[in-house]
PDB file of N, CA and C in Angstrom:
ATOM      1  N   UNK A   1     -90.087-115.815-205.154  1.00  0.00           N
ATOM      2  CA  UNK A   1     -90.833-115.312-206.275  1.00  0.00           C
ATOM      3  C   UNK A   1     -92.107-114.640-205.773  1.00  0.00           C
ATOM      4  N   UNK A   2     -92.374-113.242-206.003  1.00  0.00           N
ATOM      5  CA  UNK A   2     -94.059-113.027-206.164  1.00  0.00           C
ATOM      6  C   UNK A   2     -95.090-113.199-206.243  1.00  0.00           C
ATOM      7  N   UNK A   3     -95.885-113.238-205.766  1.00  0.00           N
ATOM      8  CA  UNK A   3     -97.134-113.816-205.768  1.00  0.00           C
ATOM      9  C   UNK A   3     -97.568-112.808-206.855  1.00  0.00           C
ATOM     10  N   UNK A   4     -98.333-113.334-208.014  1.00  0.00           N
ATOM     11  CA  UNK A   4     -99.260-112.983-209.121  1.00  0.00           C
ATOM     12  C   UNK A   4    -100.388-112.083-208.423  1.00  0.00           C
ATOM     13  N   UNK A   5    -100.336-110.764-209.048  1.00  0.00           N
ATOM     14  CA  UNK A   5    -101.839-110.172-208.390  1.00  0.00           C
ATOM     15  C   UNK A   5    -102.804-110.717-209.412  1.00  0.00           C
ATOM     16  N   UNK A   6    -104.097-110.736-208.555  1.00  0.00           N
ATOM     17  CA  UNK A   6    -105.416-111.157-209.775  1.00  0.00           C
ATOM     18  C   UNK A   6    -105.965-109.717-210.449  1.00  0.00           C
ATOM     19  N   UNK A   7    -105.721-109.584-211.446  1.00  0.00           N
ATOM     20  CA  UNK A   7    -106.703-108.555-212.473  1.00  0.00           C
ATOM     21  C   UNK A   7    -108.197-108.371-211.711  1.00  0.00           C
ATOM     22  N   UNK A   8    -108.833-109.174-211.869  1.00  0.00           N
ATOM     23  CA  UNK A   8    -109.896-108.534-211.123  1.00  0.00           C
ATOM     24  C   UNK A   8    -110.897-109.070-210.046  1.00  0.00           C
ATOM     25  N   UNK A   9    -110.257-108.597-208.894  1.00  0.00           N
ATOM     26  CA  UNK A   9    -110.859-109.556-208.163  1.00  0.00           C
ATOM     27  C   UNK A   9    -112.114-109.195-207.793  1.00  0.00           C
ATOM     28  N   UNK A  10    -113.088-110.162-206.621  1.00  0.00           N
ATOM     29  CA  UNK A  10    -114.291-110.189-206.263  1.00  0.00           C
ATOM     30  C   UNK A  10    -114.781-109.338-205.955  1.00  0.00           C
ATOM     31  N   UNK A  11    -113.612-108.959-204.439  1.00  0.00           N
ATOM     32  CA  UNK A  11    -113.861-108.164-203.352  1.00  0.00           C
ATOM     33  C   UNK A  11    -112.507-107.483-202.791  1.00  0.00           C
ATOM     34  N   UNK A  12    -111.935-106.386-203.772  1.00  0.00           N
ATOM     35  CA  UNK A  12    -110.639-106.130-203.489  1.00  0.00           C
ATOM     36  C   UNK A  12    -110.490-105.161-202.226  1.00  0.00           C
ATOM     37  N   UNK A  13    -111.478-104.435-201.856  1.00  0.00           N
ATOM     38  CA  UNK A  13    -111.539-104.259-200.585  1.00  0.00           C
ATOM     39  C   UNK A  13    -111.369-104.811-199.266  1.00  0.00           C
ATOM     40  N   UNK A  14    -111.250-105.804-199.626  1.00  0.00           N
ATOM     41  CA  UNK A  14    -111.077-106.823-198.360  1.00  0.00           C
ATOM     42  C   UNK A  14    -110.203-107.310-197.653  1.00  0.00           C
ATOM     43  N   UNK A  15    -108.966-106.967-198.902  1.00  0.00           N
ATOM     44  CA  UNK A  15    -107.422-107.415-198.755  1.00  0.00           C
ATOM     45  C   UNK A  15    -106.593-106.319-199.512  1.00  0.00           C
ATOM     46  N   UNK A  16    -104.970-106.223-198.150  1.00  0.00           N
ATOM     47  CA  UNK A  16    -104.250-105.106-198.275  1.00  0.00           C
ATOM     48  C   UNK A  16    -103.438-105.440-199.292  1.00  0.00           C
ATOM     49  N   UNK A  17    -103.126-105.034-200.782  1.00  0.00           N
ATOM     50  CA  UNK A  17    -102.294-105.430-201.667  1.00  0.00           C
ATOM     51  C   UNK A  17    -101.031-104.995-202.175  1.00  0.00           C
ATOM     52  N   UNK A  18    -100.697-104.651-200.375  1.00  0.00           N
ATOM     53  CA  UNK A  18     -98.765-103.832-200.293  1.00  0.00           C
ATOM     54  C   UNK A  18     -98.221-104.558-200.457  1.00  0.00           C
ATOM     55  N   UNK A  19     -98.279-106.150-200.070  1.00  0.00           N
ATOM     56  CA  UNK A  19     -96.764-106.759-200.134  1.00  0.00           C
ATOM     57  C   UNK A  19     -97.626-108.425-200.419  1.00  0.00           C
ATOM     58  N   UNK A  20     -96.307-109.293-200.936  1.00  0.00           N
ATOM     59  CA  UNK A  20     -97.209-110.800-200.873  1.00  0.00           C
ATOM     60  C   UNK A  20     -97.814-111.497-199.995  1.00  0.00           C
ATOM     61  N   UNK A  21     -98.211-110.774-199.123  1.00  0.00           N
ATOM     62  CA  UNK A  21     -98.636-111.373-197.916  1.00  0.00           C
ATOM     63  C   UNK A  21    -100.515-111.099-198.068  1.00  0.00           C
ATOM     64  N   UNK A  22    -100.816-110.430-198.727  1.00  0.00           N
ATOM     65  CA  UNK A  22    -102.356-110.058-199.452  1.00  0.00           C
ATOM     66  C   UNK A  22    -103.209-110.550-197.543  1.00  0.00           C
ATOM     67  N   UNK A  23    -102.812-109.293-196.888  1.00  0.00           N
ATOM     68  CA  UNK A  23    -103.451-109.783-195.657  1.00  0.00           C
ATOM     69  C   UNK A  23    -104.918-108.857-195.580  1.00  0.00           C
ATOM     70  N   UNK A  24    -105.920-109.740-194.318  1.00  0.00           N
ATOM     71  CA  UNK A  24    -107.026-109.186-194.307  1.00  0.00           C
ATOM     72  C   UNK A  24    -106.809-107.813-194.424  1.00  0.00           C
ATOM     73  N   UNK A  25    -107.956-106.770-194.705  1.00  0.00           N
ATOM     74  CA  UNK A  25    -108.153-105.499-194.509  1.00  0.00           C
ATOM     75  C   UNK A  25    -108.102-105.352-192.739  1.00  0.00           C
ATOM     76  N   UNK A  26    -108.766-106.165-191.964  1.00  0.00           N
ATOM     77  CA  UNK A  26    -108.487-106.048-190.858  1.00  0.00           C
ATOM     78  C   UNK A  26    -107.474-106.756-189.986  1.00  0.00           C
ATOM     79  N   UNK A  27    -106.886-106.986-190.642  1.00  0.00           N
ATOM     80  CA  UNK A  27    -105.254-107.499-189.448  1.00  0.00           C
ATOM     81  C   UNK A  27    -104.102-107.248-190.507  1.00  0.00           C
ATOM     82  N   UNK A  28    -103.460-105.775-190.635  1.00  0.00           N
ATOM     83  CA  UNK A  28    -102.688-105.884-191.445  1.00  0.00           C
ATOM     84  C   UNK A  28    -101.429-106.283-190.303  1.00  0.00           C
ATOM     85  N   UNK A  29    -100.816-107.794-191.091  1.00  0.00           N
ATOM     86  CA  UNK A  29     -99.770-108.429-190.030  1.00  0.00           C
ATOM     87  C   UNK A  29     -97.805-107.671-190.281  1.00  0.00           C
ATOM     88  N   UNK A  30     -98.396-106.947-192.007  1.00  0.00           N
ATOM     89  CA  UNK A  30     -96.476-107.012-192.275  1.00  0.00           C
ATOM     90  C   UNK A  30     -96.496-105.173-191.564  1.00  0.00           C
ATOM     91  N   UNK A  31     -96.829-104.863-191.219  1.00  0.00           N
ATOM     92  CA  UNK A  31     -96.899-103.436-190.588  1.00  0.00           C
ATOM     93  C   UNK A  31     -96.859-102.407-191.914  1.00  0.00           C
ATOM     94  N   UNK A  32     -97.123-102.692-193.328  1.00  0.00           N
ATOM     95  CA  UNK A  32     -96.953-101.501-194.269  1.00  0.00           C
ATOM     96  C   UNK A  32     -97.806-100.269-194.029  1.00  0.00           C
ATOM     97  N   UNK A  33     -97.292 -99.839-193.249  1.00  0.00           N
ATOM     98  CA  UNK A  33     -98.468 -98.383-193.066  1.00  0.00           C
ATOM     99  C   UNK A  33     -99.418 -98.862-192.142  1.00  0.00           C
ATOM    100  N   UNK A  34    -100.040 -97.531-191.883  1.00  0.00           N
ATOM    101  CA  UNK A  34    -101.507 -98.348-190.731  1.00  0.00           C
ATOM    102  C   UNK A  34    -102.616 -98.289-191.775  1.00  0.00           C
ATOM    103  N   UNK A  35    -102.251 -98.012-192.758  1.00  0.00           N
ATOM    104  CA  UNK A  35    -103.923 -98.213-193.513  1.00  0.00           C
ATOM    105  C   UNK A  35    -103.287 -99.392-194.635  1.00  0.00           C
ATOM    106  N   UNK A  36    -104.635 -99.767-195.171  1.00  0.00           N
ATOM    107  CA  UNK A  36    -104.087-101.242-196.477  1.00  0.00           C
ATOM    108  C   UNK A  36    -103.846-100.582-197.881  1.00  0.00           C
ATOM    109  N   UNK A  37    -103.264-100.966-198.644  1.00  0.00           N
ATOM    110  CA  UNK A  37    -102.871-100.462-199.811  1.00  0.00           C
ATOM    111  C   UNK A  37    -103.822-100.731-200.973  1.00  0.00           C
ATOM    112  N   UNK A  38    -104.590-100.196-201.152  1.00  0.00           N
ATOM    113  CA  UNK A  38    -105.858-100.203-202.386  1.00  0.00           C
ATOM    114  C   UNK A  38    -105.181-100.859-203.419  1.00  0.00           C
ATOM    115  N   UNK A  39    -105.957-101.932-204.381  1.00  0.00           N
ATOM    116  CA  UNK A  39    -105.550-102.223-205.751  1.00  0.00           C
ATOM    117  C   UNK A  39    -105.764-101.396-206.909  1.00  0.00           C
ATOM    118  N   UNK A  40    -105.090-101.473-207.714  1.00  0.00           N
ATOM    119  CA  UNK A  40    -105.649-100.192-208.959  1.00  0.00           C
ATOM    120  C   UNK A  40    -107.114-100.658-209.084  1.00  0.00           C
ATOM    121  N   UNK A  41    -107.771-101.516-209.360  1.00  0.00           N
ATOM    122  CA  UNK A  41    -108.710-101.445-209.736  1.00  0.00           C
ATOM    123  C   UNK A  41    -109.783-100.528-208.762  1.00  0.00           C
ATOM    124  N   UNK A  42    -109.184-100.427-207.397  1.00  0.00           N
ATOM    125  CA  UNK A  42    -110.444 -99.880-207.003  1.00  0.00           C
ATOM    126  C   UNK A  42    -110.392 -98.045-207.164  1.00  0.00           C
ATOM    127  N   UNK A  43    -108.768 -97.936-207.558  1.00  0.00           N
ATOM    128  CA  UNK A  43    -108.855 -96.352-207.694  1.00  0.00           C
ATOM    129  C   UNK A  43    -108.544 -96.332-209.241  1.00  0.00           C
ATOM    130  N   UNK A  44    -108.626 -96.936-210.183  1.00  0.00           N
ATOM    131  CA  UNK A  44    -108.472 -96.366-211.940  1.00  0.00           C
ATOM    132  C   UNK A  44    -109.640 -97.010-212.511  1.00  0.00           C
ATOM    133  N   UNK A  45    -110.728 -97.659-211.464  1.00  0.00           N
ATOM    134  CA  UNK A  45    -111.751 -98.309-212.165  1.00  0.00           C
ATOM    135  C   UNK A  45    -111.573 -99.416-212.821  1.00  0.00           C
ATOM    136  N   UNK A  46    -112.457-100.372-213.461  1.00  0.00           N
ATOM    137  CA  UNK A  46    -112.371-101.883-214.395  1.00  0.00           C
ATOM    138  C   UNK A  46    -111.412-101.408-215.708  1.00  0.00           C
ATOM    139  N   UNK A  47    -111.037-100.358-215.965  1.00  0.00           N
ATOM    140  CA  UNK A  47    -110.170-100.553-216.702  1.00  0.00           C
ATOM    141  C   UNK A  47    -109.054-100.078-216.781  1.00  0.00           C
ATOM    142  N   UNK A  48    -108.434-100.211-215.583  1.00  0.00           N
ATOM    143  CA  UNK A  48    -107.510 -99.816-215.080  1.00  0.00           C
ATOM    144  C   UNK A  48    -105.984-100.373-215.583  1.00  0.00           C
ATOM    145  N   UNK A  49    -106.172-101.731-216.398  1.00  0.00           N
ATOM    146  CA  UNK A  49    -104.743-102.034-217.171  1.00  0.00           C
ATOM    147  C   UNK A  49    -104.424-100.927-218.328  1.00  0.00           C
ATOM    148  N   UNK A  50    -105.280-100.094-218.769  1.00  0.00           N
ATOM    149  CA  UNK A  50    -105.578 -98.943-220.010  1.00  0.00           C
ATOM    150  C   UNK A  50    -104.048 -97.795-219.698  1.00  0.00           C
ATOM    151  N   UNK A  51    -104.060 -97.907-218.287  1.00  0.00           N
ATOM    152  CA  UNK A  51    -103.627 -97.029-217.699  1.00  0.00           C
ATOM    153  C   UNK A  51    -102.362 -97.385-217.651  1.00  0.00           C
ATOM    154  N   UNK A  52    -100.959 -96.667-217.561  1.00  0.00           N
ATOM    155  CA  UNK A  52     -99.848 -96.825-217.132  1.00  0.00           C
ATOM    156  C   UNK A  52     -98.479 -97.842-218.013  1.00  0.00           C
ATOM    157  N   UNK A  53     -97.611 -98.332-217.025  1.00  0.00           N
ATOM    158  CA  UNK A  53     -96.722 -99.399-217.552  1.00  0.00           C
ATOM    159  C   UNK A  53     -96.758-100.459-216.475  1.00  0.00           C
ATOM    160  N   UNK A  54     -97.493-101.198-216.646  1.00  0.00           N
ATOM    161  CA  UNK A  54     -97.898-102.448-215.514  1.00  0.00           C
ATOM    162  C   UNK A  54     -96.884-103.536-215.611  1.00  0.00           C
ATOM    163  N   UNK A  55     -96.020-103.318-216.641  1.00  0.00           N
ATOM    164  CA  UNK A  55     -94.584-104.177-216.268  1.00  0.00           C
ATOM    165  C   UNK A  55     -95.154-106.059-216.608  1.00  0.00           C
ATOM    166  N   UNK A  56     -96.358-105.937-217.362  1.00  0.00           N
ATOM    167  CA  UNK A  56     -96.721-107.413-218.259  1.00  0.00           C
ATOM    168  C   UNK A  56     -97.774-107.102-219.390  1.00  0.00           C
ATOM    169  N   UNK A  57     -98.336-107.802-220.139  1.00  0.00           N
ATOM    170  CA  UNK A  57     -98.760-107.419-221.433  1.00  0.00           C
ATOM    171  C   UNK A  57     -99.847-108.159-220.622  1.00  0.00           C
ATOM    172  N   UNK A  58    -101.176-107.819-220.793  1.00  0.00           N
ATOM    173  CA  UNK A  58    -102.298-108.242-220.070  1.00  0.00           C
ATOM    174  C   UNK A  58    -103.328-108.839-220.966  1.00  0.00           C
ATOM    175  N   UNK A  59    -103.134-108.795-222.607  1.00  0.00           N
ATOM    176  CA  UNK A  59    -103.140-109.652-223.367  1.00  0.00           C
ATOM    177  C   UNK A  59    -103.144-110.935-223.104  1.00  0.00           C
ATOM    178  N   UNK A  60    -101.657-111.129-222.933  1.00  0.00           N
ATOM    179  CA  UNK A  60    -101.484-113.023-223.227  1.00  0.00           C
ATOM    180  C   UNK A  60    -101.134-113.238-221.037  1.00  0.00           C
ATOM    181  N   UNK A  61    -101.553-112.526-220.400  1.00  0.00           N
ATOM    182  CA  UNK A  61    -101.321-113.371-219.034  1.00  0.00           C
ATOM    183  C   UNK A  61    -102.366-113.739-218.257  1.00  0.00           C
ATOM    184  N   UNK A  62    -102.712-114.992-218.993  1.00  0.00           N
ATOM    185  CA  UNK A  62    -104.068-115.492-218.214  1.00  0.00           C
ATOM    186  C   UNK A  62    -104.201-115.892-216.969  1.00  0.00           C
ATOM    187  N   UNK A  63    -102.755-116.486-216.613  1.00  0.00           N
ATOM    188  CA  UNK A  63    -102.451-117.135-215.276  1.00  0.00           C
ATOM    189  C   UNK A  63    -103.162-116.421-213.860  1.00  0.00           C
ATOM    190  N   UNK A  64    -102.486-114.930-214.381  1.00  0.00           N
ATOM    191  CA  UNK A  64    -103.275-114.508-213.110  1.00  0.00           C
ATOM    192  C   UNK A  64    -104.599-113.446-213.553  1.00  0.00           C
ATOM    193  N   UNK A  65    -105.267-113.302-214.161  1.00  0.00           N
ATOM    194  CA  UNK A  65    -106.865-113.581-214.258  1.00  0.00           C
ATOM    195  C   UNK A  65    -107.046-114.517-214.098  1.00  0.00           C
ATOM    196  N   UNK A  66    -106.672-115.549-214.066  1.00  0.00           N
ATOM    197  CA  UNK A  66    -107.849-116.736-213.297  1.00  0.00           C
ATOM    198  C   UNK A  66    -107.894-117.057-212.190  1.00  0.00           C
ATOM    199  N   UNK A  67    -106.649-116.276-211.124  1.00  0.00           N
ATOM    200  CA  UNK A  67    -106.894-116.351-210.189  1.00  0.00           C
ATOM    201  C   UNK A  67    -107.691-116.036-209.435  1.00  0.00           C
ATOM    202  N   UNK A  68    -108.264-116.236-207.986  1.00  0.00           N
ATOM    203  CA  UNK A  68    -109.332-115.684-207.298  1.00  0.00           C
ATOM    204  C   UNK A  68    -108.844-114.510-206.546  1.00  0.00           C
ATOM    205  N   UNK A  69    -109.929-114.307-205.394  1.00  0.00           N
ATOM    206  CA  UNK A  69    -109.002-113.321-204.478  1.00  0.00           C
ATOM    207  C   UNK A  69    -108.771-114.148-203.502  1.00  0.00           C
ATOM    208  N   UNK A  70    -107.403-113.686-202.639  1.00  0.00           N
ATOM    209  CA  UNK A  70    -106.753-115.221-201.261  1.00  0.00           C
ATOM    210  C   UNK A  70    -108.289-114.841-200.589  1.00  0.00           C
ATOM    211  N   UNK A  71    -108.441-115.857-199.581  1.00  0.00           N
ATOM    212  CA  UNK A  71    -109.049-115.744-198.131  1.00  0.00           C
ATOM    213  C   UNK A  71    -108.446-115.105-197.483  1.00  0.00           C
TER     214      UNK A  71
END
């Protein structure tokens, strides 16, 4: 199963958000590309669920807003 992305995290710069492995910005370990994969939020801005078909209703899914961002 998937790991839940967090809506909005702290410091989404920090971590590559290509695959479930949410690895540092500096050791990307699963080889996706040589650069890390930006989260929407940092390229559609804080309101970036406005945008698109995000494939969950962001309404009722609290689970992952409350998550943090990994270490």
């Amino acid at each position: 199963m998937a790991k839940k992305i967090p809506l909005y995290p702290k410091h989404p710069e920090r971590v590559c958000w290509g695959c479930d492995r949410y690895c540092q910005a500096g050791s990307l370990s699963c080889g996706n590309g040589s650069d890390r994969t930006p989260h929407p939020i940092e390229m559609l801005g804080e309101d970036w669920l406005e945008y698109g078909d995000w494939g969950f209703d962001a309404q009722t899914d609290t689970t992952a807003a409350a998550q943090s961002t990994p270490r």
